[in-house]
Protein backbone atom coordinates (compact mmCIF):
# COMPACT_ATOMS: atom_id res chain seq x y z
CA UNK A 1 25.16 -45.54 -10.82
CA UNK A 2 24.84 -42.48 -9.07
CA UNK A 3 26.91 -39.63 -9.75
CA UNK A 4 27.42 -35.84 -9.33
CA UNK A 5 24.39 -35.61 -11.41
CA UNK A 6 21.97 -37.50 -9.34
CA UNK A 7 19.10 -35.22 -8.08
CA UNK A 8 19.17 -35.02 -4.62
CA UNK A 9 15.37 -35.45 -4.44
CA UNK A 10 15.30 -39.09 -6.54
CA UNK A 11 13.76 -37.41 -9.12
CA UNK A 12 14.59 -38.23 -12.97
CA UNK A 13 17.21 -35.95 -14.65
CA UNK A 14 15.79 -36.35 -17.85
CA UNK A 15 12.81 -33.80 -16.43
CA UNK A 16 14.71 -30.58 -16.57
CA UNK A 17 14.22 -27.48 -14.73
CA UNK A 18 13.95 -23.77 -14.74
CA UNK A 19 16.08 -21.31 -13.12
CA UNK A 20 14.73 -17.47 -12.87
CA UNK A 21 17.33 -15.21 -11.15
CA UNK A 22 15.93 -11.53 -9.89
CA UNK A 23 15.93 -9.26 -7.23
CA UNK A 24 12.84 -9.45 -5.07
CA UNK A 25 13.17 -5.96 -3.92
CA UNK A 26 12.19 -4.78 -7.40
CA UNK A 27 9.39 -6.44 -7.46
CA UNK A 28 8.54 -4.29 -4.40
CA UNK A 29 9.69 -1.16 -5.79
CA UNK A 30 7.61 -2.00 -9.10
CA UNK A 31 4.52 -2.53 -6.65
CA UNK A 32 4.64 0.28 -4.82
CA UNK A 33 4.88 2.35 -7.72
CA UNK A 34 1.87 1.24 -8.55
CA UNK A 35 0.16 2.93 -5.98
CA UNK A 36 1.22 6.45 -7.57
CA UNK A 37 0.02 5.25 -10.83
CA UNK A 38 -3.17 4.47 -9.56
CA UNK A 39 -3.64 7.91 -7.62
CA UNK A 40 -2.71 9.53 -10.98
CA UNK A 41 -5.13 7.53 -13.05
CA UNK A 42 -8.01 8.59 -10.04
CA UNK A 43 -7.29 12.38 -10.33
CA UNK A 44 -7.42 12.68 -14.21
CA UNK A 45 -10.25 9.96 -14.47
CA UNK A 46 -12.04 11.60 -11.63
CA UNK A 47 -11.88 15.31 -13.17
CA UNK A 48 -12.60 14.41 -16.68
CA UNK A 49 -15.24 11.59 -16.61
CA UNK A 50 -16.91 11.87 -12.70
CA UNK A 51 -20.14 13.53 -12.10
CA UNK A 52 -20.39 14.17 -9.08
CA UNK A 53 -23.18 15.12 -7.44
CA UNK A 54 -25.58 14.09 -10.32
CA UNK A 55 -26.44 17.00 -13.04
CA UNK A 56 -28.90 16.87 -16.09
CA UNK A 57 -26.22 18.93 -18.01
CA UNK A 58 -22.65 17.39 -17.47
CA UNK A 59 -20.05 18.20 -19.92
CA UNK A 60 -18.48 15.41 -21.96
CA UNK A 61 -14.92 14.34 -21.39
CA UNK A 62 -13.76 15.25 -24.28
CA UNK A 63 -14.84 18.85 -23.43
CA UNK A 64 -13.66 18.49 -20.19
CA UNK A 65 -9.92 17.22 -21.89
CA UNK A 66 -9.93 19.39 -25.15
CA UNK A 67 -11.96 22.61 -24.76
CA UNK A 68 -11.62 23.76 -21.24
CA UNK A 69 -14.69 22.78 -20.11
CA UNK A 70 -15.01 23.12 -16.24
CA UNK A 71 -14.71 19.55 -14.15
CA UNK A 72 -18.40 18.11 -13.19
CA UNK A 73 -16.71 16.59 -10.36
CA UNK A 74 -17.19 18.47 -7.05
CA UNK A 75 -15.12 17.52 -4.26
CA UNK A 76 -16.21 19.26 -1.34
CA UNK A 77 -19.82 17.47 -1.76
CA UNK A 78 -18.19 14.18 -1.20
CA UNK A 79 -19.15 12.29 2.31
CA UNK A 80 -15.58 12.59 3.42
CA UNK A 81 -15.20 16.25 2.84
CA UNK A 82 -18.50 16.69 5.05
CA UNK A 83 -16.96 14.78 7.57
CA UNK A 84 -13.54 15.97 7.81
CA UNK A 85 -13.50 18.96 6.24
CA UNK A 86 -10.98 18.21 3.45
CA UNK A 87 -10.61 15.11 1.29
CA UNK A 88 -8.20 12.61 1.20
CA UNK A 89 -6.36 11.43 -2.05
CA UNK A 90 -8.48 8.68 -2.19
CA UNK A 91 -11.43 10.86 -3.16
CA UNK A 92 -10.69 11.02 -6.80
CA UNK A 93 -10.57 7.07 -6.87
CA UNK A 94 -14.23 6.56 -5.11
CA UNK A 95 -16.55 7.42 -7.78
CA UNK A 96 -17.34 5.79 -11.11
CA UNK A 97 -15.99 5.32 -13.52
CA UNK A 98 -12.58 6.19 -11.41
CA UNK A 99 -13.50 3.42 -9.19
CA UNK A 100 -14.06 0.87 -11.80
CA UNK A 101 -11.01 2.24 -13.61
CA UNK A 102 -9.20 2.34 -10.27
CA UNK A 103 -10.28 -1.57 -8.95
CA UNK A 104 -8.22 -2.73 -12.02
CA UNK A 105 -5.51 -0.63 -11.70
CA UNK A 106 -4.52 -1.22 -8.19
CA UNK A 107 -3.25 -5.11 -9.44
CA UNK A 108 -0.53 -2.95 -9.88
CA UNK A 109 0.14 -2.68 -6.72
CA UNK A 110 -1.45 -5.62 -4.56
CA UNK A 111 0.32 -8.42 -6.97
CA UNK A 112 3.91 -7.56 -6.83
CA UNK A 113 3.37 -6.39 -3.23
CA UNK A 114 1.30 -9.98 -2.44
CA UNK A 115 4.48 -11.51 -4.19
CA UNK A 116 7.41 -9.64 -2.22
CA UNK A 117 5.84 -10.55 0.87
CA UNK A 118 5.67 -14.57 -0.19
CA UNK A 119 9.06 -14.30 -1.36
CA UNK A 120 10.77 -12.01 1.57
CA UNK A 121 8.66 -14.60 3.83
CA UNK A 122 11.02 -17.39 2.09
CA UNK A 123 13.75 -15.11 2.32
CA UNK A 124 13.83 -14.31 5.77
CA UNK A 125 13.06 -18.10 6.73
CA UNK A 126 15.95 -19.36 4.95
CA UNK A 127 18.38 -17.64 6.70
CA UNK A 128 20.66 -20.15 9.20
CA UNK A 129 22.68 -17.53 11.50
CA UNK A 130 21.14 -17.49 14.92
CA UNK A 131 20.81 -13.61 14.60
CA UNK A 132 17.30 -14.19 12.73
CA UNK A 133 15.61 -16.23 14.79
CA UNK A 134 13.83 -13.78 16.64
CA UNK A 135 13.06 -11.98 13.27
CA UNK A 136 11.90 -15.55 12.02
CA UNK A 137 9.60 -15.80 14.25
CA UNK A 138 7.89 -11.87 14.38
CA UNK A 139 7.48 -13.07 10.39
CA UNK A 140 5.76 -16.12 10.71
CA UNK A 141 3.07 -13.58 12.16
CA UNK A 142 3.54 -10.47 9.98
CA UNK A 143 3.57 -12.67 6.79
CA UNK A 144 0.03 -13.77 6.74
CA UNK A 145 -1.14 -10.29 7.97
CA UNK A 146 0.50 -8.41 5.15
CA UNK A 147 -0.47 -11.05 2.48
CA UNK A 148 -4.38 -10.93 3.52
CA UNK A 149 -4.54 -6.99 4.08
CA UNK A 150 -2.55 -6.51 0.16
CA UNK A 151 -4.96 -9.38 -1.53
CA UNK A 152 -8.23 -7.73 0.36
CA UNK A 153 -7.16 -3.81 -0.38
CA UNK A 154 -9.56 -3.78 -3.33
CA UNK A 155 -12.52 -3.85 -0.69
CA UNK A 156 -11.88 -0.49 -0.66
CA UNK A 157 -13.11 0.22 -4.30
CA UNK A 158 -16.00 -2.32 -3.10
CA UNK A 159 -17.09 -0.18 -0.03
CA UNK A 160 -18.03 3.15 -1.57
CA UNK A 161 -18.23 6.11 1.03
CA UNK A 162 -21.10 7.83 -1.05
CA UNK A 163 -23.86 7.46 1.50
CA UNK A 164 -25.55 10.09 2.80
CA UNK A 165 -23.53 12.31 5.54
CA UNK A 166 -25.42 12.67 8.77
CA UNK A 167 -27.13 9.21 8.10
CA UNK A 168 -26.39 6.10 10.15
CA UNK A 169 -26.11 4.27 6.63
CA UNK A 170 -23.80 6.86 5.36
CA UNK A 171 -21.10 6.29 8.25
CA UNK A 172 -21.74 2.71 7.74
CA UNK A 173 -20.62 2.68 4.04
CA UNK A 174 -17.46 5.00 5.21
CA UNK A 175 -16.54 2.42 7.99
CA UNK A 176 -16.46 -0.37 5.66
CA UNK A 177 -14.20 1.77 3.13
CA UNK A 178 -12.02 3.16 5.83
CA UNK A 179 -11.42 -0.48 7.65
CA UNK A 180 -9.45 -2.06 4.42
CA UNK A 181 -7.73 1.14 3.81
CA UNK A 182 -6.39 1.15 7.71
CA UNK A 183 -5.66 -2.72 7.70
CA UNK A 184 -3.60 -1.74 4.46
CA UNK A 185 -1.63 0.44 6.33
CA UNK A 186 -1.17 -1.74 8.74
CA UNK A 187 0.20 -3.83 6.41
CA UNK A 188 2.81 -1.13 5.08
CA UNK A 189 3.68 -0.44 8.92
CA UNK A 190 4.89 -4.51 9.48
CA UNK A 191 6.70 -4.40 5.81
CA UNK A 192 8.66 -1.46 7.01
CA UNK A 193 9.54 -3.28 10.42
CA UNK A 194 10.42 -6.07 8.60
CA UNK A 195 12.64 -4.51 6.04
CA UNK A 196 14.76 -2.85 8.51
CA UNK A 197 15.02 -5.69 10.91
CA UNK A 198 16.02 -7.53 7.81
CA UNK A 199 18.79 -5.29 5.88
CA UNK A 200 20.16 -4.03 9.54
CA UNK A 201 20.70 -7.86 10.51
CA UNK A 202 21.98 -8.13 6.46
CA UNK A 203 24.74 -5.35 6.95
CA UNK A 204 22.82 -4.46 3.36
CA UNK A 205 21.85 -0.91 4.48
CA UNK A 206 21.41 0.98 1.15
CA UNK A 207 23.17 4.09 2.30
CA UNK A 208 25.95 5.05 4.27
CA UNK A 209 25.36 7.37 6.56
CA UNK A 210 21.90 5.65 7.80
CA UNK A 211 22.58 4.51 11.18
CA UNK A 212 20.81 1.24 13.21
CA UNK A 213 19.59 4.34 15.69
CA UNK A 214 17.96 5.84 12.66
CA UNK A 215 16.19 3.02 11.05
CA UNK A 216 14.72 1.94 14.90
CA UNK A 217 13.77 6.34 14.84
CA UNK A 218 12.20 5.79 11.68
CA UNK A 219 10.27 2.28 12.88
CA UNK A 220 9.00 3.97 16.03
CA UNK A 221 7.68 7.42 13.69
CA UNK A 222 5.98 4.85 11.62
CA UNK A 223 4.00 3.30 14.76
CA UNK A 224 3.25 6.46 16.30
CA UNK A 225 1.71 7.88 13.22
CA UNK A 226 -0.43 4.73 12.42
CA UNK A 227 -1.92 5.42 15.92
CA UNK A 228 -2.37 9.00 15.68
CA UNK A 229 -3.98 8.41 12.21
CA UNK A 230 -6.13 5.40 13.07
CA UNK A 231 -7.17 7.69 16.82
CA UNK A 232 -7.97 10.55 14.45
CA UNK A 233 -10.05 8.72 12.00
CA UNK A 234 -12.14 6.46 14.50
CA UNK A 235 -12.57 9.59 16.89
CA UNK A 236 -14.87 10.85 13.43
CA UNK A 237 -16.79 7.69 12.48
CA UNK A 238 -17.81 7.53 16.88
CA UNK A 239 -18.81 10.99 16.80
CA UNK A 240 -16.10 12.33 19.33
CA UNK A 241 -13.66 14.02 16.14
CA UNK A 242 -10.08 14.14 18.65
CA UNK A 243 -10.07 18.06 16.98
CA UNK A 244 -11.57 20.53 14.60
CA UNK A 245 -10.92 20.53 11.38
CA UNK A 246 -13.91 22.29 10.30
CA UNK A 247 -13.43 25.59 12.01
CA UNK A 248 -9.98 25.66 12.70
CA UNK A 249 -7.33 26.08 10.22
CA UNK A 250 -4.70 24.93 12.61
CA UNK A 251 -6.78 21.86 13.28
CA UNK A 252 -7.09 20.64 9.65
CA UNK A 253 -3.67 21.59 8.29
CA UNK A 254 -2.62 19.31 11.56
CA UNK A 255 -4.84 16.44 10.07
CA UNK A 256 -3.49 16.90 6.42
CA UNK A 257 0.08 16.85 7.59
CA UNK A 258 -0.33 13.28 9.08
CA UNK A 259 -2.37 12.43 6.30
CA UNK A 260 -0.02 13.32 3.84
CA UNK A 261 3.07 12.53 6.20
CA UNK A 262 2.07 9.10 6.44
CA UNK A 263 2.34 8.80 2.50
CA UNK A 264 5.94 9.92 2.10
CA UNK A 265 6.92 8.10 5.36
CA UNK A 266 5.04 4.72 4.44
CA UNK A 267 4.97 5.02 0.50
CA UNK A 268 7.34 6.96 -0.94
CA UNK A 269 10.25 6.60 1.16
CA UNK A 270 10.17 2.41 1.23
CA UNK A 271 9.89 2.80 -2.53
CA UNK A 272 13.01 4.88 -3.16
CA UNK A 273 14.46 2.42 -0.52
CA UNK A 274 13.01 -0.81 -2.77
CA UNK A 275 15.02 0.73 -5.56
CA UNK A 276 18.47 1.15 -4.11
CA UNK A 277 18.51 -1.79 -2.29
CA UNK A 278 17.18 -3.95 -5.59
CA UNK A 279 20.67 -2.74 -7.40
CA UNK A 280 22.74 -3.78 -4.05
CA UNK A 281 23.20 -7.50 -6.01
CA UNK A 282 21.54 -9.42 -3.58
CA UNK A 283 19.70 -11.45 -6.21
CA UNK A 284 17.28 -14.33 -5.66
CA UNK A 285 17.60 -18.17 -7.71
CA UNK A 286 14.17 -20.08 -7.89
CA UNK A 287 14.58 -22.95 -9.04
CA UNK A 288 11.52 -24.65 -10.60
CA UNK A 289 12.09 -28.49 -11.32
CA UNK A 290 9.77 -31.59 -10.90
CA UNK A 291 10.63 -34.26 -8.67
CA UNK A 292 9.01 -37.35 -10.39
C-alpha cells in the first residue's frame, strides 16, 4: 500500500539515507583561508630551508630558526625580481622545498574552493523565481571555468619560473607559471560576480549599509584590475613592460599597489564576506539516499 512513507523515487525504504546540513559559504571561507596559510607556510619555509642561488656553505635550518643565522634565500636573484623589479608573494612558494611543501598545502585551498563552486552551481540552479534565470544561465558558463582553473592552480608549483632571465627558455618557464596563476584569478573574478549577483537577487546582503550600487562598484573594480594586471604582466613576458619599474620608484610602487590591491580586493575581502554570510542561516540539506 502506499503511504506517506513511500519514496517518491520507487526506491525501497528499508535502504536508509543520510542527511548532512551546513552552510556552503563556510566551506568557501575555510578555502580561501587556505590561501593565507599557504603564503605563510612559503615565507617561513622559504627563509629557513631555501637556498637560493646555490652556495657550498648554506646554513642549516635549524641555525637559520634557533641561532640567528642569516636566510640563504636571496630574493632579488629570483627570475621575477630581474624582470619586474620586485617580487611577488608568490616568490617564497617557488623554490624547493617551499614548493614541494607548498603543492600540498594549497589542497587547502583548491578543495573546498572546487567544492563551493559544485555546490553554489546546485545552488544557484535550484532556484525557481524568474529573477535567476539570467544568473542561471551566466553560471552554466562560469561554473566549469572556475572548477577547471581551482583543480589546475597547482600547475603553478609545476611550472617553476627559475630559468635563466634574459633567456628565451627562462620567459618560457615564467609564462607557463604566470598562465595558471592569471586563469586562477580569473576564476576569483567570476566567483565574485557570481556571489553578488547571487546574495543581491537573495536580499541576503551580509551588511547593512552595502548598497546594490556598491556591490555592481565593487564588480566593475574587480574587472578593471584583472585587466590592468593581466596588460601589465603580458606587456613584460612580450618585451614591451606598459612602465618602469626598474628605474622609477613611482612606476613600481604603481605595480605593487595593483599587485597587492588585487589580493585584498579578490582574497581577503570575499573571505571576510564568506564568513558573515556563512552565519546568515542560510544552510544547505544534502540528502544522500539510494534509489534501488
Amino acid at each position: 500500500m502506499v503511504d506517506e512513507e513511500t519514496p517518491l523515487t520507487g526506491g525501497s525504504s528499508t535502504l536508509g539515507q543520510k542527511v548532512i546540513v551546513l552552510n556552503i559559504e563556510r566551506i568557501r571561507f575555510w578555502g580561501l583561508l587556505g590561501g593565507a596559510a599557504l603564503l605563510l607556510t612559503g615565507v617561513f619555509v622559504s627563509t629557513f630551508a631555501v637556498v637560493f642561488p646555490e652556495t657550498d656553505t648554506p646554513s642549516s635550518f635549524w641555525d637559520k630558526l634557533f641561532h640567528g643565522a642569516p636566510s640563504d634565500f636571496d630574493s632579488k636573484q629570483t627570475f621575477i625580481y630581474k624582470m619586474f623589479g620586485f617580487n611577488h608573494t608568490c616568490t617564497m612558494l617557488d623554490f624547493n622545498p617551499s614548493k614541494t611543501i607548498s603543492a600540498l598545502i594549497i589542497m587547502l585551498h583548491t578543495v573546498p574552493c572546487c567544492f563551493f563552486v559544485v555546490c553554489h552551481y546546485l545552488r544557484i540552479t535550484a532556484q525557481t523565481d524568474p529573477k535567476y534565470d539570467s544568473l542561471k544561465k551566466v553560471t552554466n558558463i562560469f561554473t566549469p571555468i572556475q572548477f577547471l582553473v581551482f583543480l589546475y592552480f597547482y600547475m603553478v608549483f609545476v611550472n617553476s619560473p627559475d630559468g635563466v632571465y634574459g633567456t628565451p627558455e627562462g620567459m618560457t618557464k615564467f609564462t607557463l607559471h604566470y598562465i595558471p596563476y592569471m586563469l586562477w584569478q580569473l576564476g576569483m573574478l567570476l566567483m565574485g560576480i557570481q556571489q553578488c549577483w547571487f546574495i543581491h537577487l537573495k536580499g541576503m546582503v551580509p551588511f547593512s549599509w552595502i548598497t546594490v550600487d556598491m556591490m555592481w562598484t565593487y564588480v566593475q573594480f574587480l574587472i578593471v584590475l584583472f585587466c590592468v594586471y593581466c596588460y601589465f604582466c603580458w606587456s613584460f613576458i612580450l618585451g614591451s613592460p606598459a612602465w618602469d619599474t626598474h628605474t622609477s620608484l613611482l612606476g613600481k610602487r604603481a605595480a605593487q599597489t595593483i599587485m597587492y590591491t588585487w589580493d585584498i580586493a579578490a582574497v581577503v575581502v570575499p573571505t571576510i564576506m564568506a564568513w558573515v554570510e556563512s552565519t546568515d542561516g542560510n544552510d544547505t540539506m544534502f540528502v544522500f539516499k539510494e534509489l534501488q
